[in-house]
Protein backbone atom coordinates (compact mmCIF):
# COMPACT_ATOMS: atom_id res chain seq x y z
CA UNK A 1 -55.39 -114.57 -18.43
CA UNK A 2 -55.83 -110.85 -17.67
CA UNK A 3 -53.45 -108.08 -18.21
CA UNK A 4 -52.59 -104.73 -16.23
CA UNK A 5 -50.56 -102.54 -17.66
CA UNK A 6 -48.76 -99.93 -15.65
CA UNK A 7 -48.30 -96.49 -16.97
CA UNK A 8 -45.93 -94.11 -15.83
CA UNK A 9 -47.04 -91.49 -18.20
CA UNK A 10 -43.54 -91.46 -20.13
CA UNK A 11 -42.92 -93.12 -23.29
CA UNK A 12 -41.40 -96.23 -22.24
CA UNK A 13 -44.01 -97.82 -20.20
CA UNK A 14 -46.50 -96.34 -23.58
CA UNK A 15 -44.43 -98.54 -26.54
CA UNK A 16 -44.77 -101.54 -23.35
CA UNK A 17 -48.24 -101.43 -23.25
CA UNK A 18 -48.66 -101.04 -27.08
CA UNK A 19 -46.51 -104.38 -27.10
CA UNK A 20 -49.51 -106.15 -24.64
CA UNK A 21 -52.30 -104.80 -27.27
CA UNK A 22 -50.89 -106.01 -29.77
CA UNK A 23 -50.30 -109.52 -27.93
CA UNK A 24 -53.37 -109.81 -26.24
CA UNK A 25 -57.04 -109.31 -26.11
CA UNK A 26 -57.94 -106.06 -25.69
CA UNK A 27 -60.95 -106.85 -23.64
CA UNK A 28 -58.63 -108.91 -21.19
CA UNK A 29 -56.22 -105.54 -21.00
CA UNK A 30 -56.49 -102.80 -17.91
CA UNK A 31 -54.55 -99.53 -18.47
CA UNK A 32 -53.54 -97.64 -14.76
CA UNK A 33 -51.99 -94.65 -14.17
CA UNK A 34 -51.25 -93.03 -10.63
CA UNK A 35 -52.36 -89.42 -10.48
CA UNK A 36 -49.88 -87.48 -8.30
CA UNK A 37 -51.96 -83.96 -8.84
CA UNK A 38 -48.40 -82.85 -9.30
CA UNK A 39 -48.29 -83.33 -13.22
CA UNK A 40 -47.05 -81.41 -16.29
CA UNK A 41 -50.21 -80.55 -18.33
CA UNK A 42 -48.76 -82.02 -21.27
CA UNK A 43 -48.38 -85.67 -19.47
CA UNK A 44 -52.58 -85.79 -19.29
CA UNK A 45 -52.38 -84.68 -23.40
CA UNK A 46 -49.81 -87.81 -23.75
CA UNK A 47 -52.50 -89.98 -22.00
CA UNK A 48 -55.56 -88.59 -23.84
CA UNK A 49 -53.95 -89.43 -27.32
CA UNK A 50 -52.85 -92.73 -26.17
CA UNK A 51 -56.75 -93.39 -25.21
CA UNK A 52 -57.65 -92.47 -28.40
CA UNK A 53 -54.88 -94.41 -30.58
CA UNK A 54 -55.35 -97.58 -28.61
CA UNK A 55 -59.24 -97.27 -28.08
CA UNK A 56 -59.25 -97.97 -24.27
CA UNK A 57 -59.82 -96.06 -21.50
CA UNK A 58 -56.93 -95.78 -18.46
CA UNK A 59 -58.24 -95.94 -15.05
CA UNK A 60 -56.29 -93.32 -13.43
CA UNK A 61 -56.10 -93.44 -9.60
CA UNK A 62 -56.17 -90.01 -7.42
CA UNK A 63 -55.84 -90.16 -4.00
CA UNK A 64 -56.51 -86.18 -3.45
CA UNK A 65 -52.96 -85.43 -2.11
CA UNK A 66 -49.92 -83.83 -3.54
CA UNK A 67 -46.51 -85.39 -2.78
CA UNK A 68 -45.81 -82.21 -0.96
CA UNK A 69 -49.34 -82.57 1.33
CA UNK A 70 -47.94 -86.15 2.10
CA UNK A 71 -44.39 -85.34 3.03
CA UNK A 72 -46.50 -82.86 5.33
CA UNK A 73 -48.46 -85.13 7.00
CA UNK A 74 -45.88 -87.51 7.46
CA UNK A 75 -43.78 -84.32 9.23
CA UNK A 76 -40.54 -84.90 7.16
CA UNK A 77 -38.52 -83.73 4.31
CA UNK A 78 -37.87 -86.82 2.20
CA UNK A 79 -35.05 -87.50 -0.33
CA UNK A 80 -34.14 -89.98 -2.92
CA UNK A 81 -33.97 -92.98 -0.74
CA UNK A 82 -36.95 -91.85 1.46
CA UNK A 83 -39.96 -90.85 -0.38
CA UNK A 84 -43.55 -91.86 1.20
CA UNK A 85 -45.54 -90.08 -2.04
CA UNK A 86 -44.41 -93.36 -3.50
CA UNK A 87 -45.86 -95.66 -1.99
CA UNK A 88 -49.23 -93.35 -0.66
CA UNK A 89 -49.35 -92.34 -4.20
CA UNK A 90 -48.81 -95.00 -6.24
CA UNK A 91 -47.49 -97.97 -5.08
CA UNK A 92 -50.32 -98.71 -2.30
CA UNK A 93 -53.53 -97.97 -4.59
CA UNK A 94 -51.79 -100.41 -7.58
CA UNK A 95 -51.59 -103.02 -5.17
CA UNK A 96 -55.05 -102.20 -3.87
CA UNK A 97 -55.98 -102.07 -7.66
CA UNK A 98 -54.54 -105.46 -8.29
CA UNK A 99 -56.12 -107.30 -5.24
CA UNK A 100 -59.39 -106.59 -6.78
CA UNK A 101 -58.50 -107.65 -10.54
CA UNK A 102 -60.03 -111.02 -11.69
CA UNK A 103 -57.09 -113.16 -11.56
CA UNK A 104 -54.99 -114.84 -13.01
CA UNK A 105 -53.13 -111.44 -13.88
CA UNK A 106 -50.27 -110.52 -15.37
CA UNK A 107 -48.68 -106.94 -14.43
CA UNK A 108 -46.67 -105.40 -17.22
CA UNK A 109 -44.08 -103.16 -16.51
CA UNK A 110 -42.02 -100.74 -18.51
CA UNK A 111 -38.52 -101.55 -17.71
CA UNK A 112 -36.08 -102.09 -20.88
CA UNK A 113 -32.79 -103.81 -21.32
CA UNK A 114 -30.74 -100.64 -19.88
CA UNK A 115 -32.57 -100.96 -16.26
CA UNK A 116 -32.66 -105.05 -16.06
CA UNK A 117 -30.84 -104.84 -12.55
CA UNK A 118 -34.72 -103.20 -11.46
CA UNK A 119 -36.16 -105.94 -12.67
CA UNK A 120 -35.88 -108.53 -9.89
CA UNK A 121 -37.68 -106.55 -7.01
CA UNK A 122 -41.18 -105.54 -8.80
CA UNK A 123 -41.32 -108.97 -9.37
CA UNK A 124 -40.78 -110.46 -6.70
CA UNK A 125 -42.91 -108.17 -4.64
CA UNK A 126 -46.30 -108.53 -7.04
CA UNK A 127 -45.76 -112.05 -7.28
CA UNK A 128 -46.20 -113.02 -3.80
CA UNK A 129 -50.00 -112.48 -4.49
CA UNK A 130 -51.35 -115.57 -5.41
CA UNK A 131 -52.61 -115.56 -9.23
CA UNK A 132 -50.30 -112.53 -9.81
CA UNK A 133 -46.98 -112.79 -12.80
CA UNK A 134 -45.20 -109.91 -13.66
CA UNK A 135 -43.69 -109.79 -17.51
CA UNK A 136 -41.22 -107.13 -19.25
CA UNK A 137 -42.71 -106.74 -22.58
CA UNK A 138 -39.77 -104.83 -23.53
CA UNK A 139 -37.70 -106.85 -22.99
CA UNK A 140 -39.85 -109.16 -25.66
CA UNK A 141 -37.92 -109.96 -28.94
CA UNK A 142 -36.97 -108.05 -30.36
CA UNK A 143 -36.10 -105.47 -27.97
CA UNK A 144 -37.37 -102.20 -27.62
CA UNK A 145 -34.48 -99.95 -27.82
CA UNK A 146 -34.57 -96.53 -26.64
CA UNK A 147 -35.24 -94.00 -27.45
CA UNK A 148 -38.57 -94.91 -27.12
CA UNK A 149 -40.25 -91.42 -28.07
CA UNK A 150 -39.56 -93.17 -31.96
CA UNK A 151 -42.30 -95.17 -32.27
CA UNK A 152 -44.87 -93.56 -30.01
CA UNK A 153 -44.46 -90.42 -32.58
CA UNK A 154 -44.58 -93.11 -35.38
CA UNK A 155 -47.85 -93.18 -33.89
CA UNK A 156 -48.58 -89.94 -34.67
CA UNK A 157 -48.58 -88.98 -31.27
CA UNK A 158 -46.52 -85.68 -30.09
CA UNK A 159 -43.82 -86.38 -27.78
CA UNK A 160 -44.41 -85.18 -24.06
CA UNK A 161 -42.89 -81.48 -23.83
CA UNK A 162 -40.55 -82.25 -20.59
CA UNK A 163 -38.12 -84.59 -23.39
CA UNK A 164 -37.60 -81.63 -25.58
CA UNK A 165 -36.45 -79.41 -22.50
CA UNK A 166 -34.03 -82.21 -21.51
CA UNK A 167 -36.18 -83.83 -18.95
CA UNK A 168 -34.99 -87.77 -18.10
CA UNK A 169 -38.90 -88.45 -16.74
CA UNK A 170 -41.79 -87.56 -17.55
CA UNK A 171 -43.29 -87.29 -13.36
CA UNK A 172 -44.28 -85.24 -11.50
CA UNK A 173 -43.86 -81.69 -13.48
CA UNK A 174 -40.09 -81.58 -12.62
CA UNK A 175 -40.08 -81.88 -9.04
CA UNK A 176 -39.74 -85.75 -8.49
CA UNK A 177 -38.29 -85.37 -4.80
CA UNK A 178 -35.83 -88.43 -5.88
CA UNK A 179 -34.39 -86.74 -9.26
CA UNK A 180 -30.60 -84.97 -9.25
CA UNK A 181 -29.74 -81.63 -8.41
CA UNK A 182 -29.18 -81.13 -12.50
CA UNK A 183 -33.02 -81.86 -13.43
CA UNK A 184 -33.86 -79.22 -10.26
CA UNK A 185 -31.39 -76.46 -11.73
CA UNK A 186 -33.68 -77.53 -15.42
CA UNK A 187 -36.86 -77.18 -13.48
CA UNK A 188 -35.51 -73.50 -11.96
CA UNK A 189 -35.12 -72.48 -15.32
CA UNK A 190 -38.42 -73.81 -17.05
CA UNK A 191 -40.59 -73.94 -14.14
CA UNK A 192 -39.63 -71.48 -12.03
CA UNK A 193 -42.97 -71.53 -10.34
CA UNK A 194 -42.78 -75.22 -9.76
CA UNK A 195 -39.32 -74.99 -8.43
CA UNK A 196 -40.44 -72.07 -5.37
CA UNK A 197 -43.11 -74.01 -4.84
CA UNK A 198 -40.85 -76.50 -3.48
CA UNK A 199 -38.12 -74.24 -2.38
CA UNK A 200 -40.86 -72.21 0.03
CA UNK A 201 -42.48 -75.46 0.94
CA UNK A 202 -39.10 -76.89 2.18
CA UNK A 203 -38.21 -73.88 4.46
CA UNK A 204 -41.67 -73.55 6.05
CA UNK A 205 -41.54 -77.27 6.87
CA UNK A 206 -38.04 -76.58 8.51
CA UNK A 207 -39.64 -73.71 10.25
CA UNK A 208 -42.93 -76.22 11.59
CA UNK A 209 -40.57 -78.81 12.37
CA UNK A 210 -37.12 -77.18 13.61
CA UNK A 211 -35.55 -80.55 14.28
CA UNK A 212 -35.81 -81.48 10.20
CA UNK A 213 -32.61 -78.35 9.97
CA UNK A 214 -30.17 -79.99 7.98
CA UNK A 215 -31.81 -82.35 5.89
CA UNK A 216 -33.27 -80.32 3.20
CA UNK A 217 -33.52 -82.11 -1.05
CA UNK A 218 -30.32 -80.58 -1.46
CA UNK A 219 -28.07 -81.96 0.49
CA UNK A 220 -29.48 -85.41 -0.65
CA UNK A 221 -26.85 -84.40 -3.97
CA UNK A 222 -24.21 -83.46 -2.22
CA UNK A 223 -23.46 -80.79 -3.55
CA UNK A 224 -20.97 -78.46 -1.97
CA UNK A 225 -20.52 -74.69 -1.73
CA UNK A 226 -17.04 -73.01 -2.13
CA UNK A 227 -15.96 -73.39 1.45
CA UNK A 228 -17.15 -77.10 1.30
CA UNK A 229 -20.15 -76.94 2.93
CA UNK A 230 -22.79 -79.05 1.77
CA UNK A 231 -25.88 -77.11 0.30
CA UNK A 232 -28.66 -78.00 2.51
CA UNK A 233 -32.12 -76.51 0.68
CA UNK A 234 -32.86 -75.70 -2.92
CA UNK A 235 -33.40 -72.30 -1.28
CA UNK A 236 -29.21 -72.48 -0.62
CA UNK A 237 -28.38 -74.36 -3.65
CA UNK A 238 -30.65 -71.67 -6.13
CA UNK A 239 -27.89 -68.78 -4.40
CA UNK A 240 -25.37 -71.39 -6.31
CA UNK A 241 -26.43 -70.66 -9.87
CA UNK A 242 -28.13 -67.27 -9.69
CA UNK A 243 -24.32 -65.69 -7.95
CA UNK A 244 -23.26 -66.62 -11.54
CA UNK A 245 -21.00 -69.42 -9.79
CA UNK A 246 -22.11 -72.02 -13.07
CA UNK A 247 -24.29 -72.04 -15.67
CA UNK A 248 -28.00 -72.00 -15.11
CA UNK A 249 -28.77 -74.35 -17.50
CA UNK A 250 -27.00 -77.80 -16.86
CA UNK A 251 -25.14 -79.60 -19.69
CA UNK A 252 -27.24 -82.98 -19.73
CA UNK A 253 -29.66 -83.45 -22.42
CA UNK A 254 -32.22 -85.95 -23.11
CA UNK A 255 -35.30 -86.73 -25.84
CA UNK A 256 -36.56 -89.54 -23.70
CA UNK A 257 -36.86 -91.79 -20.52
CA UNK A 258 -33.39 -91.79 -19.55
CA UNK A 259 -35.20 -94.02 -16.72
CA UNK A 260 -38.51 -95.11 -15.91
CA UNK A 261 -40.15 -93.70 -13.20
CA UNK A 262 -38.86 -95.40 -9.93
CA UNK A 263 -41.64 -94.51 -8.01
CA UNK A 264 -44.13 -96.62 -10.09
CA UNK A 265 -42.00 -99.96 -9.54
């Protein structure tokens, strides 16, 4: 039996694919990680030490697009239920990935006990390949209990910086198009770069494609202005917190995957 592991690049799916070396034979073990070019710097760091601590390599797949150069292409402005960088990204080269693995296979995926109800679909997709199983190893006993940042620093490997600034995920540098309109006011505040980027992006696609007016990231939240209008663009919503009108920095904290990346599952 062969094994594929599935890294998001957070520390869940990292303690879930320590769980399959420990299980299995190494040799029998693939690592893969989906490249979004869209990254925090300190995510490829996380993977570099994990190469090193476990001894073997992960094949990381680019497909030489940024989420933003695919919502481009694809003439839209996506949101959380509506997100093509997904599956051009990620989901598309796994499978591609898989198809081409000596089977059987088993794909292991980083879900714990707190996300079980996202369980059912990843495996129900992979496993209409023929030779393909899907397995939870965190959900092996016992459990793996968040948070899961624990033992991969029991490791003696640093935690990913996005955790200590109160980052739920570890993807895409901050600007996962399908994360809330609290982890975007973070992002304005720690990557204010990172957050224009997306902000400018957003109007000149409205401008290229006038009929998109109205459906900006924002409005995905909605989140309302004072005369109960719905914010539209992070452009609009950025006027929200920078009038004063709340605090910059939201209240929610986290040191770990509060989930695990959506996009890879």
């Amino acid at each position: 039996m062969n094994h594929i592991v599935s890294l998001s690049g957070g520390t869940s799916s990292a303690v879930a694919a320590n769980r399959v070396i420990e299980r299995y034979d190494k040799n029998k073990i693939a690592l893969w990680f989906a490249d979004t070019l869209w990254e925090d710097q300190d995510l490829y760091r996380f993977l570099d030490d994990l190469e090193s601590y476990w001894g073997i390599p992960i094949h990381r797949s680019i497909q030489g697009k940024t989420p933003l150069e695919v919502f481009t292409d694809a003439k839209i402005i996506p949101n959380s239920r509506f997100a093509p960088c997904s599956r051009m990204l990620k989901l598309r080269p796994f499978r591609k990935f898989l198809r081409k693995h000596p089977k059987p296979v088993t794909v292991h995926l980083g879900i714990d006990w707190t996300e079980s109800h996202r369980m059912e679909r990843p495996k129900a997709t992979y496993e209409e390949m023929e030779g393909v199983s899907v397995d939870f190893p965190l959900m092996w006993e016992p459990y793996a209990n968040p948070p899961h940042r624990v033992e991969t620093e029991s490791w003696g490997i640093k935690t990913p910086q996005m955790y200590d600034m109160g980052y739920p995920h570890n993807n895409c540098g901050g600007r996962c198009i399908r994360q809330g309109i609290k982890t975007w006011e973070r992002t304005h505040t720690y990557f204010n770069d990172r957050y224009n980027e997306v902000a400018d992006w957003e109007e000149k696609q409205i401008e290229r494609f006038p009929q998109l007016q109205g459906r900006g990231i924002a409005r995905n939240h909605e989140n309302y202005n004072d005369n109960s209008q719905p914010y539209r663009t992070l452009k609009e919503y950025e006027k929200k917190f920078l009038d004063g009108k709340q605090a910059v920095m939201p209240m929610f904290e986290s040191n770990d995957d509060t989930f695990a990346c959506i996009c890879d599952y």
